[in-house]
Protein backbone atom coordinates (compact mmCIF):
# COMPACT_ATOMS: atom_id res chain seq x y z
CA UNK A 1 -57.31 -4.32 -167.50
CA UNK A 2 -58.36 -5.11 -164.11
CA UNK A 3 -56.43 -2.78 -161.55
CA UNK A 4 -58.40 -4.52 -158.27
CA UNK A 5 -59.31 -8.12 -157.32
CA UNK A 6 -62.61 -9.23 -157.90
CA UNK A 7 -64.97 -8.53 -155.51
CA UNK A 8 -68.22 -10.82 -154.62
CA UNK A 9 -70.68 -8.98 -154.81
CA UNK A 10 -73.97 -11.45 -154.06
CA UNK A 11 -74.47 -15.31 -153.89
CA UNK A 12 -77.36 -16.85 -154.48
CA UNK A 13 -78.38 -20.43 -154.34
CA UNK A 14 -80.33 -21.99 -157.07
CA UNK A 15 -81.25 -25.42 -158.56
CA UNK A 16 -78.24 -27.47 -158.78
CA UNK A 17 -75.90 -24.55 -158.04
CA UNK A 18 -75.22 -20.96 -157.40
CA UNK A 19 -75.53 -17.49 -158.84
CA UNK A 20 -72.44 -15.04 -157.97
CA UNK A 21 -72.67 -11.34 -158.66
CA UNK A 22 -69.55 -9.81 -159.04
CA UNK A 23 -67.72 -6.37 -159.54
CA UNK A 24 -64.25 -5.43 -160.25
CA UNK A 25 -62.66 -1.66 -160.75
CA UNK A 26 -61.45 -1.12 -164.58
CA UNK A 27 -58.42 1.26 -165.83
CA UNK A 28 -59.21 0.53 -168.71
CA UNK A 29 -62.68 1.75 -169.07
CA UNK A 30 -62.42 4.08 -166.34
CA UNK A 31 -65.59 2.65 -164.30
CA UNK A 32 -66.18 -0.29 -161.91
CA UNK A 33 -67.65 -3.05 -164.20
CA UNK A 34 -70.22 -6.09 -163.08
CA UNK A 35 -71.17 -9.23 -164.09
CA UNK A 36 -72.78 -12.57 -163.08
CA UNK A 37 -71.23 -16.14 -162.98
CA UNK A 38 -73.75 -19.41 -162.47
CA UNK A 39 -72.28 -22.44 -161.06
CA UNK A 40 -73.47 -25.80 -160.95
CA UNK A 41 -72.64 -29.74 -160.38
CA UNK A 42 -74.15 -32.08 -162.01
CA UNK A 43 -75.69 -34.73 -160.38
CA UNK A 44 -77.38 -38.43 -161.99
CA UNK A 45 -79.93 -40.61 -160.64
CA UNK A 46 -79.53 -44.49 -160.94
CA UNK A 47 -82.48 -46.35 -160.84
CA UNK A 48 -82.11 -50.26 -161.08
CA UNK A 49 -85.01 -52.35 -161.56
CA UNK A 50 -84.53 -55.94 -160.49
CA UNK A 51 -86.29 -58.51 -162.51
CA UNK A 52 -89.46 -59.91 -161.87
């Protein structure tokens, strides 16, 4: 159970997106605990070729 918000630990920006590192405090295990999230949009490319 989480007994405090999440807290943001680090951002990073990578290709396409963004890293967050984040912490939160847990009753349940008795210890703050930490993990990563990666988030990213997807972006496409048209190309259009007129003919010759």
């Amino acid at each position: 159970m989480i007994s405090e918000s999440l807290k943001l630990d680090k951002e990073h920006k990578t290709f396409g997106g963004k890293l967050g590192f984040y912490s939160h405090q847990s009753s349940t295990c008795n210890s703050e605990m930490k993990f990563a999230l990666k988030s990213f949009v997807i972006c496409y490319l048209l190309l259009v070729v007129g003919n010759n």
